[in-house]
Protein backbone atom coordinates (compact mmCIF):
# COMPACT_ATOMS: atom_id res chain seq x y z
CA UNK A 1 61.67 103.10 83.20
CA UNK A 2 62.01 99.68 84.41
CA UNK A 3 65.19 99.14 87.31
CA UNK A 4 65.49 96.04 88.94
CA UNK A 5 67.45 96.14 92.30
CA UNK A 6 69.13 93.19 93.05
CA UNK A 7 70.08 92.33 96.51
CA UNK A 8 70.86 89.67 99.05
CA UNK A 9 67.66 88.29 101.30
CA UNK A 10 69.71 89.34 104.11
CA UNK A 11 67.89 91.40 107.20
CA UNK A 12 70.49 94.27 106.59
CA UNK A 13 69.78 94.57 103.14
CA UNK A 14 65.93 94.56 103.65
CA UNK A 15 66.95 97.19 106.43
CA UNK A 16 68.37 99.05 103.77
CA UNK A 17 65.77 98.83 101.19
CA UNK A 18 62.48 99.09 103.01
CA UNK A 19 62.15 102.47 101.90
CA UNK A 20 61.72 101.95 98.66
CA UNK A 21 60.37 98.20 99.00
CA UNK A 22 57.47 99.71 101.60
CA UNK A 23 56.44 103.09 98.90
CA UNK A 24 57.52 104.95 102.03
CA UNK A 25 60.33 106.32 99.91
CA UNK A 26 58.33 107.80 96.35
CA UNK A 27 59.82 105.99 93.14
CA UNK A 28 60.12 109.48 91.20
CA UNK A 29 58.69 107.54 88.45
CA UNK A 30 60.93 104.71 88.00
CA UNK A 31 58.84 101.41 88.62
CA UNK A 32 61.57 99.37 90.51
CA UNK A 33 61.77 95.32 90.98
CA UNK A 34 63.42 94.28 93.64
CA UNK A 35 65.34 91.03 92.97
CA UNK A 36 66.71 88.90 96.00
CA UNK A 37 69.02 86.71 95.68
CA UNK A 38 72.72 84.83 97.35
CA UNK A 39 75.52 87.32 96.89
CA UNK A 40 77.23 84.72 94.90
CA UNK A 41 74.72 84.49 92.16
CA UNK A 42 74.34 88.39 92.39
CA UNK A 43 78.29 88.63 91.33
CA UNK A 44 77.93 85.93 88.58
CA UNK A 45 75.27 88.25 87.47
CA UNK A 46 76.83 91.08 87.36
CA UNK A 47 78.95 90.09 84.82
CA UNK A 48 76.52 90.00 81.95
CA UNK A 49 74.35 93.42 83.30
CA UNK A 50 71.69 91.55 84.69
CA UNK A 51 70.25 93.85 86.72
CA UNK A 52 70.27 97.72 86.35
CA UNK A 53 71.24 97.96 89.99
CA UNK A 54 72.89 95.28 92.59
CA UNK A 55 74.58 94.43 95.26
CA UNK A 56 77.75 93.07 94.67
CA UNK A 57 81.02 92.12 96.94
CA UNK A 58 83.90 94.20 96.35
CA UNK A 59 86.17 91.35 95.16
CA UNK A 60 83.52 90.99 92.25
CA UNK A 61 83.61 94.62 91.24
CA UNK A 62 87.67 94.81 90.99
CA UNK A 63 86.34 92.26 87.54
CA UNK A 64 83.04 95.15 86.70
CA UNK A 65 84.25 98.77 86.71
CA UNK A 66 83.55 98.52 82.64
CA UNK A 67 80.47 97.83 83.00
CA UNK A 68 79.15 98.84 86.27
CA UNK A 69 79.65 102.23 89.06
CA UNK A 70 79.70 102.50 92.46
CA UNK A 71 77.25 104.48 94.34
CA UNK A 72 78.27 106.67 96.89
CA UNK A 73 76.12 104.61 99.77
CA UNK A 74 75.08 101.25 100.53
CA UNK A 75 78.15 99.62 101.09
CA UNK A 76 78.44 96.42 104.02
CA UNK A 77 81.76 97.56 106.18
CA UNK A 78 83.05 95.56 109.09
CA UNK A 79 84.20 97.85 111.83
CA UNK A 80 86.50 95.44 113.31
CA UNK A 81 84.53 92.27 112.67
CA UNK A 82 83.84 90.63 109.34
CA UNK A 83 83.51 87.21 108.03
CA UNK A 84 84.67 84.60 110.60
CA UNK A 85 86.61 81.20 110.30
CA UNK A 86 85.06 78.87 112.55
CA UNK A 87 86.29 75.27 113.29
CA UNK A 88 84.21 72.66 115.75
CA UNK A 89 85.52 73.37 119.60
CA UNK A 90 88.02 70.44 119.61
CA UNK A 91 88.81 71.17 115.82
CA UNK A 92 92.09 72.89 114.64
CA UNK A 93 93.56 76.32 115.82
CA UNK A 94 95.19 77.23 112.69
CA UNK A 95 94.55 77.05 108.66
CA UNK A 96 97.67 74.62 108.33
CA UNK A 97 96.47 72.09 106.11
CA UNK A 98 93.05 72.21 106.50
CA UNK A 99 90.29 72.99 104.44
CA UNK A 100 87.99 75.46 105.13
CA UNK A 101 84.30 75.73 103.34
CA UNK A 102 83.93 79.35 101.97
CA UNK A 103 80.52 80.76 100.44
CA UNK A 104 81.92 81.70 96.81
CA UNK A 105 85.49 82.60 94.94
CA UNK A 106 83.93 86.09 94.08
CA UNK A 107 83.07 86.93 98.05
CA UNK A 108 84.95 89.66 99.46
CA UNK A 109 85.04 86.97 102.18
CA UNK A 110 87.44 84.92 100.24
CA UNK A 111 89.84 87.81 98.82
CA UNK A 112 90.40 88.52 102.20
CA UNK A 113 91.08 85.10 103.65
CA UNK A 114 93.64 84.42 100.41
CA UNK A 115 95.45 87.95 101.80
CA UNK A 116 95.41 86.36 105.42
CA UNK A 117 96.55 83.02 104.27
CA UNK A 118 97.54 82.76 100.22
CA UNK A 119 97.78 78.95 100.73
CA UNK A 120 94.66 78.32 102.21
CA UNK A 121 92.50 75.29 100.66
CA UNK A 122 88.98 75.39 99.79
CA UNK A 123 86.07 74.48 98.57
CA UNK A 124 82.78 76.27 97.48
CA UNK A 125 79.87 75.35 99.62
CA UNK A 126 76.29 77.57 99.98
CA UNK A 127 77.06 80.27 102.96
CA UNK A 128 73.94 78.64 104.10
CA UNK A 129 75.15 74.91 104.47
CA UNK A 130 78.35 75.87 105.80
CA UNK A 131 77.95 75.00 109.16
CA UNK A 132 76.13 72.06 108.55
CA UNK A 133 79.40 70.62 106.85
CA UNK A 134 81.80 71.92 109.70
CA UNK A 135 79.55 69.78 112.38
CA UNK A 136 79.49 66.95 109.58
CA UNK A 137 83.49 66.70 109.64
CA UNK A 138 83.25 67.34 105.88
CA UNK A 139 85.17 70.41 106.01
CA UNK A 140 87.49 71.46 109.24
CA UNK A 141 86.40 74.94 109.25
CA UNK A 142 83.84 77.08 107.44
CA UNK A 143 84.15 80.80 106.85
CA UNK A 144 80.87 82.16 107.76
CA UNK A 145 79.69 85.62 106.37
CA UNK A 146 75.76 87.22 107.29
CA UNK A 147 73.80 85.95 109.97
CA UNK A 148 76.46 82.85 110.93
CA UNK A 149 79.18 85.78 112.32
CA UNK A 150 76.49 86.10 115.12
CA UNK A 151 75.04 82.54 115.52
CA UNK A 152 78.46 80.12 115.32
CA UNK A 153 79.26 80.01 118.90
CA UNK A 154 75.50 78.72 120.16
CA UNK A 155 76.05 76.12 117.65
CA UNK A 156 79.05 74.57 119.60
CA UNK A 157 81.53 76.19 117.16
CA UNK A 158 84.48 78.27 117.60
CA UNK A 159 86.55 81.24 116.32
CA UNK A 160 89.85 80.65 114.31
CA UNK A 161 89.92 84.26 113.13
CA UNK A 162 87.55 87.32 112.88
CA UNK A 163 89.02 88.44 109.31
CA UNK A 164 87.77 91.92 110.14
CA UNK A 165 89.51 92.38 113.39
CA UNK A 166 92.69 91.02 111.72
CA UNK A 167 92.01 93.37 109.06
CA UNK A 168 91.58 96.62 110.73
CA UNK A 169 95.30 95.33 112.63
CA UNK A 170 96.40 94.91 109.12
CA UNK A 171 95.51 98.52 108.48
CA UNK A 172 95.59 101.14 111.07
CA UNK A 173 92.05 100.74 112.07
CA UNK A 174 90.61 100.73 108.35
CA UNK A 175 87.34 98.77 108.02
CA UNK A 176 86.71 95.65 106.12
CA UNK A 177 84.82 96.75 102.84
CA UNK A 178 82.71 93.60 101.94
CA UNK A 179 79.55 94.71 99.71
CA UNK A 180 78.23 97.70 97.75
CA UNK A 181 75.74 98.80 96.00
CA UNK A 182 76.71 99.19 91.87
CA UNK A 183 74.68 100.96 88.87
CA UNK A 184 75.14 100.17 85.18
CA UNK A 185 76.70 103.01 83.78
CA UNK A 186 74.69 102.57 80.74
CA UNK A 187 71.71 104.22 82.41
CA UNK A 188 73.18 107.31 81.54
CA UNK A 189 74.25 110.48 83.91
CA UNK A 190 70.71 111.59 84.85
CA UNK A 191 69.41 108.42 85.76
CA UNK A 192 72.06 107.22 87.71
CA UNK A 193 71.98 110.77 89.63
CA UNK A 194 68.17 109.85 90.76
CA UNK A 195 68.13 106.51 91.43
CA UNK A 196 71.23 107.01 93.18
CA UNK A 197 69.26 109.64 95.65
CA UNK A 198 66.50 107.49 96.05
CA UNK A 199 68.52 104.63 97.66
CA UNK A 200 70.48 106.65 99.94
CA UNK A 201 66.87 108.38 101.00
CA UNK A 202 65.94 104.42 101.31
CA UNK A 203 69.10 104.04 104.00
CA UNK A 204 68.03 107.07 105.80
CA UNK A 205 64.49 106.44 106.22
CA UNK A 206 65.64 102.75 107.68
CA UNK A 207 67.96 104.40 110.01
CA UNK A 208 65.59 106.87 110.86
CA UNK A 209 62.28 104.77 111.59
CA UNK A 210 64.57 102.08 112.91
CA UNK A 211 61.58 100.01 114.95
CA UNK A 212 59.41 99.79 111.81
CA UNK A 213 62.72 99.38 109.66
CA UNK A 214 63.53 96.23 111.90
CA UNK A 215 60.26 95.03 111.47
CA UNK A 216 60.35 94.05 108.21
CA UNK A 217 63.87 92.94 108.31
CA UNK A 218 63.05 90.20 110.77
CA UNK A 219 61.62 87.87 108.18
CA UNK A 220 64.97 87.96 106.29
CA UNK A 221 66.90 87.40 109.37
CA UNK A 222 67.02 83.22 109.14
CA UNK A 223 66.06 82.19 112.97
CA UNK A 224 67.59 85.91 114.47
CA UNK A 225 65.58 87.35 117.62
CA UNK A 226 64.64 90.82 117.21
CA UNK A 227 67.52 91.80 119.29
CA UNK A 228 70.36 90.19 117.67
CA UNK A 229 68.38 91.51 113.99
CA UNK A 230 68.85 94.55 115.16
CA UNK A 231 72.27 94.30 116.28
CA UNK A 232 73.07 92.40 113.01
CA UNK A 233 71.65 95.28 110.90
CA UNK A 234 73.45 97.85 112.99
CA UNK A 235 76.80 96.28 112.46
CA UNK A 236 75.95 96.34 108.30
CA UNK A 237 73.74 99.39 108.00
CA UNK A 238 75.29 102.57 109.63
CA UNK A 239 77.10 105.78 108.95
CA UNK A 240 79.51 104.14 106.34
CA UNK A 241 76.44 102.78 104.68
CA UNK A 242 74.86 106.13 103.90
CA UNK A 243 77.68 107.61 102.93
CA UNK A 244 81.47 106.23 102.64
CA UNK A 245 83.10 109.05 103.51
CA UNK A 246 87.24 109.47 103.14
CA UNK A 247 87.74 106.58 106.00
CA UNK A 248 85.36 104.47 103.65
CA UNK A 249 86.94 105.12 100.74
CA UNK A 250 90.65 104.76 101.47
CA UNK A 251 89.26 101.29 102.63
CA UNK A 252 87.93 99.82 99.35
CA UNK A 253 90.91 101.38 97.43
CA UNK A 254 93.50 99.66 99.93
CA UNK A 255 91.68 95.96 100.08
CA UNK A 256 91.68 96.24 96.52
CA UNK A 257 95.46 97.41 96.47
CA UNK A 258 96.87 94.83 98.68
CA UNK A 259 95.18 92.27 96.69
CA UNK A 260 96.24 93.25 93.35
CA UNK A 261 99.86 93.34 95.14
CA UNK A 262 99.49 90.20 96.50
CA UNK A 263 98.39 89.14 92.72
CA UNK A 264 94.82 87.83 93.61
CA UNK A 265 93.54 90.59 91.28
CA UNK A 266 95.08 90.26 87.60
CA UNK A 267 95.11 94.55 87.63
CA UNK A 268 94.79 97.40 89.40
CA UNK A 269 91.21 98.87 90.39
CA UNK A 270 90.56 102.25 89.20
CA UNK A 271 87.64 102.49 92.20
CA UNK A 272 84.96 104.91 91.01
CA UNK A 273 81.80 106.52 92.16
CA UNK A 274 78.95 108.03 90.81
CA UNK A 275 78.07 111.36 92.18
């Protein structure tokens, strides 16, 4: 059987695929594509069961649970950091009536900075151009997710807010679900049971052969060292990622609680995971 995996070209997903994408982890029969691609496109995708598996931001899958399940592993999780709002050093302080450049209205990034500020205005700009437009003075802040949480303050920028510190405030110390890994439910029990093995064995064999695991994600890390890859990946790839646990749990059902409360989800998320 055919299953493409669809991910980001991000160094912490390649972290968390080079398993798989290296043979190190055996297929068990299944040939597997992997698919890279912007998280944005990935949730567009999503919507139509593009791909058998895929990464998608939990703000997208609150809109998928027909179609698609979550597996028990894989997810993103900021620990008290997460997608950052960043203006230029003599820029504003605040969000009050500004305009801040945001990578995509399905990114987790984006739920989360309509809970911090409902008002906020926006517009949609590739997470990969959003600097570019804050040191342009087309936009007075950008909210920067992947690589740019790391990189913003050598480029002369400067915090406004670390959504994932306010977050875990927010919550008791919860962390800030941003991306997991779904499976089309359509695949039937058995399948999904496998493949769903095989990518956690993918996670562990990254975290366990870290060095070589590193390696490869280097040439997804956009201009990263080796030392801030591998501090990137171990922010995004860690205990919560191989397995969410109760903390990691209660955190997905409670972002996607406050936002259907706060009505930027038109229902309430029955969250689900495949065993």
């Amino acid at each position: 059987m055919r299953i493409r995996v669809a991910h980001s070209p991000d160094s912490d997903d390649a972290f968390m695929f080079y398993g798989l994408a290296s043979g190190r982890v055996p297929s068990s029969g299944f040939d597997l594509e992997h698919v890279l691609s912007d998280i944005e496109t990935l949730n567009r995708a999503a919507f139509t069961g593009t791909y058998e598996i895929t990464a998608v931001s939990f703000h997208a899958y609150a809109h998928l649970t027909d179609r698609y399940i979550l597996l028990p592993h894989g997810a993103s999780m900021g620990d008290r950091y997460g997608p950052v709002v960043v203006a230029k050093r003599d820029g504003p302080a605040s969000l009050n009536g500004i305009r801040v450049a945001i990578p995509g209205e399905l990114t987790t990034a984006f739920l989360t900075l309509r809970l911090f500020d409902p008002s906020v205005e926006y517009v949609v700009v590739p997470f990969d151009q959003i600097q570019e437009k804050v040191h342009a003075g087309d936009v007075a802040a950008g909210l920067l997710i992947h690589e740019g949480q790391l990189t913003y303050a050598d480029e002369g920028l400067r915090k406004i807010v670390d959504l994932g510190e306010w977050w875990a405030d927010r919550t008791g110390g919860l962390p800030l679900p941003l991306g997991g890994n779904v499976i089309r439910r359509d695949l039937g029990a058995a399948a999904i049971s496998t493949l769903s093995r095989l990518l956690r064995e993918s996670i562990a064999y990254g975290l366990e052969h870290r060095e070589e695991a590193v390696d490869y994600a280097m040439q997804f890390g956009r201009g990263l060292d080796r030392k801030r890859t591998d501090r990137f990946v171990g922010m995004y790839v860690n205990g919560l990622t191989l397995d969410y646990g109760d903390r990691g749990r209660q955190a997905v059902r409670r972002l996607l609680d406050d936002s259907r409360a706060a009505g930027l989800l038109p229902k309430a998320v029955e969250v689900e995971f495949a065993s």
